[in-house]
N, C-alpha and C. Protein backbone atom coordinates (compact mmCIF):
# COMPACT_ATOMS: atom_id res chain seq x y z
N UNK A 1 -119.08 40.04 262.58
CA UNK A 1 -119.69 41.12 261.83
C UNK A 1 -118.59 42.09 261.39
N UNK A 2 -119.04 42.48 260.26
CA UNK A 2 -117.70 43.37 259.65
C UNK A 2 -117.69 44.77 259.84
N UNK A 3 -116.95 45.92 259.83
CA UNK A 3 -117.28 46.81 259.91
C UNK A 3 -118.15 47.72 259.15
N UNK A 4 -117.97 47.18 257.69
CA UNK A 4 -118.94 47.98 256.98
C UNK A 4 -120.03 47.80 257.11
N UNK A 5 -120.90 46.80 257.64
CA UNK A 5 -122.11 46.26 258.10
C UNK A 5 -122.51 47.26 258.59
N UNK A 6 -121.38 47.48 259.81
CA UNK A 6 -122.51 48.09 260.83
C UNK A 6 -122.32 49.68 260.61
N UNK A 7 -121.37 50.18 259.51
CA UNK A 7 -121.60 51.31 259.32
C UNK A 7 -122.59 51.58 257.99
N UNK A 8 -122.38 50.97 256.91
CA UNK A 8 -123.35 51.14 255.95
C UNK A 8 -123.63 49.80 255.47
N UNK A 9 -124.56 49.09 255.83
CA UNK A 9 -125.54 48.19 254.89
C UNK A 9 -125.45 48.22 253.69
N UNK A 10 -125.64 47.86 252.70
CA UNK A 10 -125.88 47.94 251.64
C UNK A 10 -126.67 46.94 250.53
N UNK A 11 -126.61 46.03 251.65
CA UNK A 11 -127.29 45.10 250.52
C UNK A 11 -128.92 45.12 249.79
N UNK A 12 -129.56 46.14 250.53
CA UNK A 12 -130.73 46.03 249.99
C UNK A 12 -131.42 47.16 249.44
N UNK A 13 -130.34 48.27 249.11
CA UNK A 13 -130.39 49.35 248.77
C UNK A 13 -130.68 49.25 247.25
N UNK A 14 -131.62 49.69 246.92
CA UNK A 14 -132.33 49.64 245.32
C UNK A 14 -132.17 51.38 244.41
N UNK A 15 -131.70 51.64 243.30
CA UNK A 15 -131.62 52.41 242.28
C UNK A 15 -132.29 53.05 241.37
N UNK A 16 -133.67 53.50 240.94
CA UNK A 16 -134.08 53.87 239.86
C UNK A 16 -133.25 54.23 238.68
N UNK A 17 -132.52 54.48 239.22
CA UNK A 17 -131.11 54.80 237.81
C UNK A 17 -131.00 54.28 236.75
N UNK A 18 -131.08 52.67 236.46
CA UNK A 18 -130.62 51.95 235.50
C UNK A 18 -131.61 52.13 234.79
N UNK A 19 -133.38 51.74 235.29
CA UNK A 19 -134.13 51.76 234.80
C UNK A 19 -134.86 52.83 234.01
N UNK A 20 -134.28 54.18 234.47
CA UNK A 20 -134.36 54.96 234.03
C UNK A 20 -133.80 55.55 232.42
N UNK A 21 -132.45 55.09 232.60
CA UNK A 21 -131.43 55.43 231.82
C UNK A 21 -131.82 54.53 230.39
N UNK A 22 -132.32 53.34 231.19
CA UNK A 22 -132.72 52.15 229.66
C UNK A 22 -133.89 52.16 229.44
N UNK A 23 -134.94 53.09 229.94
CA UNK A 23 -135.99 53.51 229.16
C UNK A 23 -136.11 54.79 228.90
N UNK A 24 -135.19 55.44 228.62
CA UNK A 24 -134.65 56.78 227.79
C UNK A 24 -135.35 57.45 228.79
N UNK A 25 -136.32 57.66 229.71
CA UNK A 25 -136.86 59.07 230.42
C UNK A 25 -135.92 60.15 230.46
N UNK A 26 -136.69 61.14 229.84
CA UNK A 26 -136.26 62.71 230.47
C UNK A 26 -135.62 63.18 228.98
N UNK A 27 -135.33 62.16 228.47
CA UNK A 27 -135.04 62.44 226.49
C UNK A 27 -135.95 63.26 226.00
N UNK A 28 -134.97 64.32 225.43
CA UNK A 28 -135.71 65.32 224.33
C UNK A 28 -135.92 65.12 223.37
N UNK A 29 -137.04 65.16 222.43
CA UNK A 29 -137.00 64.81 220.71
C UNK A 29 -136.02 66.35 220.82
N UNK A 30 -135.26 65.63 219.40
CA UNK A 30 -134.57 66.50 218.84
C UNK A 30 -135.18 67.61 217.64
N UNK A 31 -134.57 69.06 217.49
CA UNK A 31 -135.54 70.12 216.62
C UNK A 31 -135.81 69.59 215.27
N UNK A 32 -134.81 68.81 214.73
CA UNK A 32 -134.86 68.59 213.47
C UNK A 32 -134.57 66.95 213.25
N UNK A 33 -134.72 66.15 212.57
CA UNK A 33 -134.55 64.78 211.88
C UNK A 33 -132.54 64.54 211.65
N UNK A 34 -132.29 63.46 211.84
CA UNK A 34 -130.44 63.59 211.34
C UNK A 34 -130.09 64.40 211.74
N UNK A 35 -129.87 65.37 212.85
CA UNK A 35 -129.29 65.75 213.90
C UNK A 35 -127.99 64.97 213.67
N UNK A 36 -126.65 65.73 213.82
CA UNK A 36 -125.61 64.97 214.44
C UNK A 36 -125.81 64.64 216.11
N UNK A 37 -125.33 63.22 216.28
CA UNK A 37 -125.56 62.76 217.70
C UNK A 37 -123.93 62.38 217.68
N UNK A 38 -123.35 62.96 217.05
CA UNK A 38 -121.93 62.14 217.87
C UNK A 38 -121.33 61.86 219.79
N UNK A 39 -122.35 63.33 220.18
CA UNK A 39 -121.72 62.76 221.62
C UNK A 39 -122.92 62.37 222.76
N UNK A 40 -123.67 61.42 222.18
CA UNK A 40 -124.45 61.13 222.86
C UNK A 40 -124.50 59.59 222.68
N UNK A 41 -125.12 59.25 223.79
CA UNK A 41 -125.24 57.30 223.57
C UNK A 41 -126.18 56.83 222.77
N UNK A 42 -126.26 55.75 222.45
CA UNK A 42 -127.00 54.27 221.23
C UNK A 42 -128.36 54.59 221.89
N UNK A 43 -128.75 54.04 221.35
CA UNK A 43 -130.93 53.84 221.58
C UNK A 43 -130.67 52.41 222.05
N UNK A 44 -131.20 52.52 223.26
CA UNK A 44 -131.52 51.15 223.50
C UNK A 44 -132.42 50.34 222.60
N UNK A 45 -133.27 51.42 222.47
CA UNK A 45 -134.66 50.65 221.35
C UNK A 45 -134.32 50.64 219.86
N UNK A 46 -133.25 51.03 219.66
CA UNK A 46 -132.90 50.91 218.41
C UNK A 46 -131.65 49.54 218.22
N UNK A 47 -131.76 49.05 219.28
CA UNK A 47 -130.58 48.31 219.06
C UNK A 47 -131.05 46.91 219.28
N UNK A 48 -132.57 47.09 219.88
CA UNK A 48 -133.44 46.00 219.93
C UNK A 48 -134.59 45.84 218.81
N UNK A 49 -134.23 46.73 217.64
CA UNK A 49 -134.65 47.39 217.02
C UNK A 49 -136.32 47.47 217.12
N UNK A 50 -136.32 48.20 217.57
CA UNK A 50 -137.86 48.39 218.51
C UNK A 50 -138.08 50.64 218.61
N UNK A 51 -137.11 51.20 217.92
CA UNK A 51 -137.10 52.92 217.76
C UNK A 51 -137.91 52.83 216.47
N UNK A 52 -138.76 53.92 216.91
CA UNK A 52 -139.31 54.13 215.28
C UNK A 52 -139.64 55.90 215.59
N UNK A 53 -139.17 56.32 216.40
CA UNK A 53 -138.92 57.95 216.56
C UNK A 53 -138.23 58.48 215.52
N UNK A 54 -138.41 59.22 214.77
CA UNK A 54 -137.73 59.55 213.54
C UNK A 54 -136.70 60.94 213.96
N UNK A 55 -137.30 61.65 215.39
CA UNK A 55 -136.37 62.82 216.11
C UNK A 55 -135.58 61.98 217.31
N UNK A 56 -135.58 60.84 217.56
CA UNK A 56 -135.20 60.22 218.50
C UNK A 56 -133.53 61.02 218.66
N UNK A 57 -133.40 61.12 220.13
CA UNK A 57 -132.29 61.84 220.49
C UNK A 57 -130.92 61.33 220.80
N UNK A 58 -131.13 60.06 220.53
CA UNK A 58 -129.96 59.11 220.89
C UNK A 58 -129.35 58.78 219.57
N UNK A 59 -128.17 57.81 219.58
CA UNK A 59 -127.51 57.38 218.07
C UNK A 59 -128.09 56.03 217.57
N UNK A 60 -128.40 55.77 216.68
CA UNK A 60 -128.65 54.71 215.82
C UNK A 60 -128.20 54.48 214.95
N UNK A 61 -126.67 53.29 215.44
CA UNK A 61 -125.80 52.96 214.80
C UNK A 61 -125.85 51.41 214.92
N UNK A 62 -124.96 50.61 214.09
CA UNK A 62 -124.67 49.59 213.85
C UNK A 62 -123.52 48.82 214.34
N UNK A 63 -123.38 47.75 214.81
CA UNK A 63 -121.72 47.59 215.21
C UNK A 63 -120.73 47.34 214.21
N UNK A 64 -121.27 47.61 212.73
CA UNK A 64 -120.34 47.03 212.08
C UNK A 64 -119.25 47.72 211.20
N UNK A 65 -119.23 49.02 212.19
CA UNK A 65 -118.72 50.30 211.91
C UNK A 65 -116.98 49.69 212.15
N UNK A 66 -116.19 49.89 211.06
CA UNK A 66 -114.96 49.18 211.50
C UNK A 66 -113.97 50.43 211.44
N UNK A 67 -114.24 51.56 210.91
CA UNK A 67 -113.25 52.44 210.17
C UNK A 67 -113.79 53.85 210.74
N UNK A 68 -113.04 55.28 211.83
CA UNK A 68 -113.25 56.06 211.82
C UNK A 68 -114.05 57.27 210.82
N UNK A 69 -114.94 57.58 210.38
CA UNK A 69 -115.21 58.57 209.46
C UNK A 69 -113.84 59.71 209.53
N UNK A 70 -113.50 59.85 208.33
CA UNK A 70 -112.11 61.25 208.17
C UNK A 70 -112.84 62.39 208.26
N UNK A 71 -114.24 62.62 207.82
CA UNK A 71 -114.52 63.70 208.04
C UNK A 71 -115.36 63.84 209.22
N UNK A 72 -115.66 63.08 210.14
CA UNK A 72 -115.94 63.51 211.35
C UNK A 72 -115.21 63.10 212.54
N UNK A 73 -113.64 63.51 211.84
CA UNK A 73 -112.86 64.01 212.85
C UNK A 73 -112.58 65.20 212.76
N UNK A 74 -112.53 65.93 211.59
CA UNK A 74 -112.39 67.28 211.11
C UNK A 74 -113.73 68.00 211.70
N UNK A 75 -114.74 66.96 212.04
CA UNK A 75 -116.03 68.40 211.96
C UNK A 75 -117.00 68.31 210.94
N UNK A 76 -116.69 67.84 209.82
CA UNK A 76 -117.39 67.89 208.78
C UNK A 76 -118.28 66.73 208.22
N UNK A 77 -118.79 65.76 208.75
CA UNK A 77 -119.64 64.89 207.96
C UNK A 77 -120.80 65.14 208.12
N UNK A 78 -121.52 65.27 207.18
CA UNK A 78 -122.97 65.54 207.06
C UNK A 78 -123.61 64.65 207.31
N UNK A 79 -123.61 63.20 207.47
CA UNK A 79 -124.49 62.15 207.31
C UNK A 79 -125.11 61.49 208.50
N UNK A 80 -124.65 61.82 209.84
CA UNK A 80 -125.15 61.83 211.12
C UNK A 80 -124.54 60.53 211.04
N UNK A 81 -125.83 59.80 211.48
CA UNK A 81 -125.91 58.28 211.70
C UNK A 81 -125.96 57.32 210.59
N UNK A 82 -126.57 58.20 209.31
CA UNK A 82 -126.68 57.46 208.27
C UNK A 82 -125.22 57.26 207.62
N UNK A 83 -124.05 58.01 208.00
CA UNK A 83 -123.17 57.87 207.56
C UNK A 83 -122.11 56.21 207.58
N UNK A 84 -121.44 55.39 207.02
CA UNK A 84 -121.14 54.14 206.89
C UNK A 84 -119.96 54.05 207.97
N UNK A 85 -119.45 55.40 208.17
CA UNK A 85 -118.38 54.84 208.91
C UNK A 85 -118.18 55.17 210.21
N UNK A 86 -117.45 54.88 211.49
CA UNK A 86 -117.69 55.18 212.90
C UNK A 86 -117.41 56.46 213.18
N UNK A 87 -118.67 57.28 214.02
CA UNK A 87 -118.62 58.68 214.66
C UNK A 87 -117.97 58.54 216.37
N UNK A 88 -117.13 57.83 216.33
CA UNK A 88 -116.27 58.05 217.90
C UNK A 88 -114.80 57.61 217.76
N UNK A 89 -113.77 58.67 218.29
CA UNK A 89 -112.78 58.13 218.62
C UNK A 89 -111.90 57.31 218.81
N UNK A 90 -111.30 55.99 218.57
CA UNK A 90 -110.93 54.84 218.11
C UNK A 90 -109.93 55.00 217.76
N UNK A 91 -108.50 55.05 218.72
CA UNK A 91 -107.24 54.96 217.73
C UNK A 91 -107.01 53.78 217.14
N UNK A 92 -107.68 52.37 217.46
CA UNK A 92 -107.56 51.10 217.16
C UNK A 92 -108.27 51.07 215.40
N UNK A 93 -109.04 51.84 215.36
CA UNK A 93 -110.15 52.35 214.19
C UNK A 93 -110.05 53.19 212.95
N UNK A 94 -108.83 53.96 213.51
CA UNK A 94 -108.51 55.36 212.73
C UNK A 94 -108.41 55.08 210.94
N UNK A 95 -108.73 55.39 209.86
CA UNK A 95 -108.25 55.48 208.87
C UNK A 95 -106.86 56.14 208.52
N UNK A 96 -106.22 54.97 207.65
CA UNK A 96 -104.61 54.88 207.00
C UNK A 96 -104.61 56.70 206.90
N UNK A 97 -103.30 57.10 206.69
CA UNK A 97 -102.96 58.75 206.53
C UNK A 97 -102.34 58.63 205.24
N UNK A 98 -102.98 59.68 204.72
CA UNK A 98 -103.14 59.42 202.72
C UNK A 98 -101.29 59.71 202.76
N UNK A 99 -100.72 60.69 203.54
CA UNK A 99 -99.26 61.31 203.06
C UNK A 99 -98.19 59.81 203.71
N UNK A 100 -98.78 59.06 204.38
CA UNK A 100 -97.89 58.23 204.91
C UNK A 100 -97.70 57.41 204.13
N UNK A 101 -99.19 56.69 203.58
CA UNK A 101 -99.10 55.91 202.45
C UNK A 101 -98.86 56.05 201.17
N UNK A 102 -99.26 56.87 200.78
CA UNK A 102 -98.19 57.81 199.34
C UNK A 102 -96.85 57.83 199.48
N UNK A 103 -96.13 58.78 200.42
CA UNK A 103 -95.21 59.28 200.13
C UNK A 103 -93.82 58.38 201.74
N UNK A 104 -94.98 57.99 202.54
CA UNK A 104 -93.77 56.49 203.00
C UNK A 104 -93.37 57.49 204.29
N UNK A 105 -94.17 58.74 204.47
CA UNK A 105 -93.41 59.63 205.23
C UNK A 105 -94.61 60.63 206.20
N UNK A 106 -94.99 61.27 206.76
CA UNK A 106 -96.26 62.02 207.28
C UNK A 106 -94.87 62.69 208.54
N UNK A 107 -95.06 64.12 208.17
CA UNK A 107 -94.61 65.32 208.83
C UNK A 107 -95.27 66.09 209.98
N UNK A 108 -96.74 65.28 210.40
CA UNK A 108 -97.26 65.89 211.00
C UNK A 108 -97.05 65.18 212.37
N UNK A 109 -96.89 65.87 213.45
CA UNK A 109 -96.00 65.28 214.94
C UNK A 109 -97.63 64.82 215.62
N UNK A 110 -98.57 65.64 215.03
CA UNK A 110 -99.40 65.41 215.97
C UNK A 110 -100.72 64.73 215.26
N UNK A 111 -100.22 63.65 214.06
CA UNK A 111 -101.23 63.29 212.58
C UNK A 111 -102.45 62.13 214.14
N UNK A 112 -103.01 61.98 213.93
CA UNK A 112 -104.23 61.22 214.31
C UNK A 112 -104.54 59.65 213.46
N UNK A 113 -104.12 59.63 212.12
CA UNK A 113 -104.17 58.24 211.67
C UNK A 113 -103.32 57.86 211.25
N UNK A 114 -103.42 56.11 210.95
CA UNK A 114 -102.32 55.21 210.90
C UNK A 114 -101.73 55.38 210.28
N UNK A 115 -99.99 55.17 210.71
CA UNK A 115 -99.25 55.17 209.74
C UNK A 115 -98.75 53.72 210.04
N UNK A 116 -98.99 53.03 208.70
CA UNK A 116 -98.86 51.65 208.18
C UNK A 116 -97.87 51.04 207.79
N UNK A 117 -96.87 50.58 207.77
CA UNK A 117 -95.55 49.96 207.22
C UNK A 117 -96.01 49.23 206.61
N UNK A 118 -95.38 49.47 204.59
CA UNK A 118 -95.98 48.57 203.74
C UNK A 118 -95.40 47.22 203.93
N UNK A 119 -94.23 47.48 204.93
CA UNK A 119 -93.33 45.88 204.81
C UNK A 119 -93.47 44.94 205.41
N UNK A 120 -94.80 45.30 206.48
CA UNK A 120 -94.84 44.34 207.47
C UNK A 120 -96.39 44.10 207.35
């Protein structure tokens, strides 16, 4: 017998948690329709596409989001969810940097998107 046995068991210890979490309980409709949801998680039911909450409080997005939105890294995109391009973080994701690719050069130490080498 091992020690953790006989100090904590565990094997038959059960969670409400998961079940909870994947049937949205305790979710607020949101005040208004297109709400930005950038920092909140996917709809389960929207991804089974089974949401038809039109205030639903979660994101309802697509996976086929390949490209950071530029303006909702700034703050500024209006389009919530309806917008085409990805609302999260992604340096793998980021959109090209207009001064790098123009001008072959970007001055900014602390720029956030790719800088691309046309030569390679």
């Amino acid at each position: 017998m091992l020690m953790q046995d006989i100090i904590a068991p565990v094997q038959n210890i059960h969670f409400d948690l998961d079940e909870i979490v994947c049937s949205q309980q305790g979710a607020l409709p949101l005040p208004f329709p297109n709400m930005d949801k950038a920092n909140v998680g996917v709809c389960e039911f929207f991804l089974r596409s089974s949401c038809s909450n039109q205030r639903c409080p979660f994101r309802h997005i697509h996976g086929d989001k390949t490209v950071v939105c530029k303006h909702w890294l700034r703050g500024l995109c209006k389009k919530g969810d309806d917008c085409e391009f990805l609302h999260e973080y992604d340096m793998a994701k980021m959109p090209e940097c207009y001064f790098f690719s123009k001008y072959g050069q970007c001055l900014n130490k602390e720029c956030a998107f790719l800088h691309l080498d046309p030569e390679s």
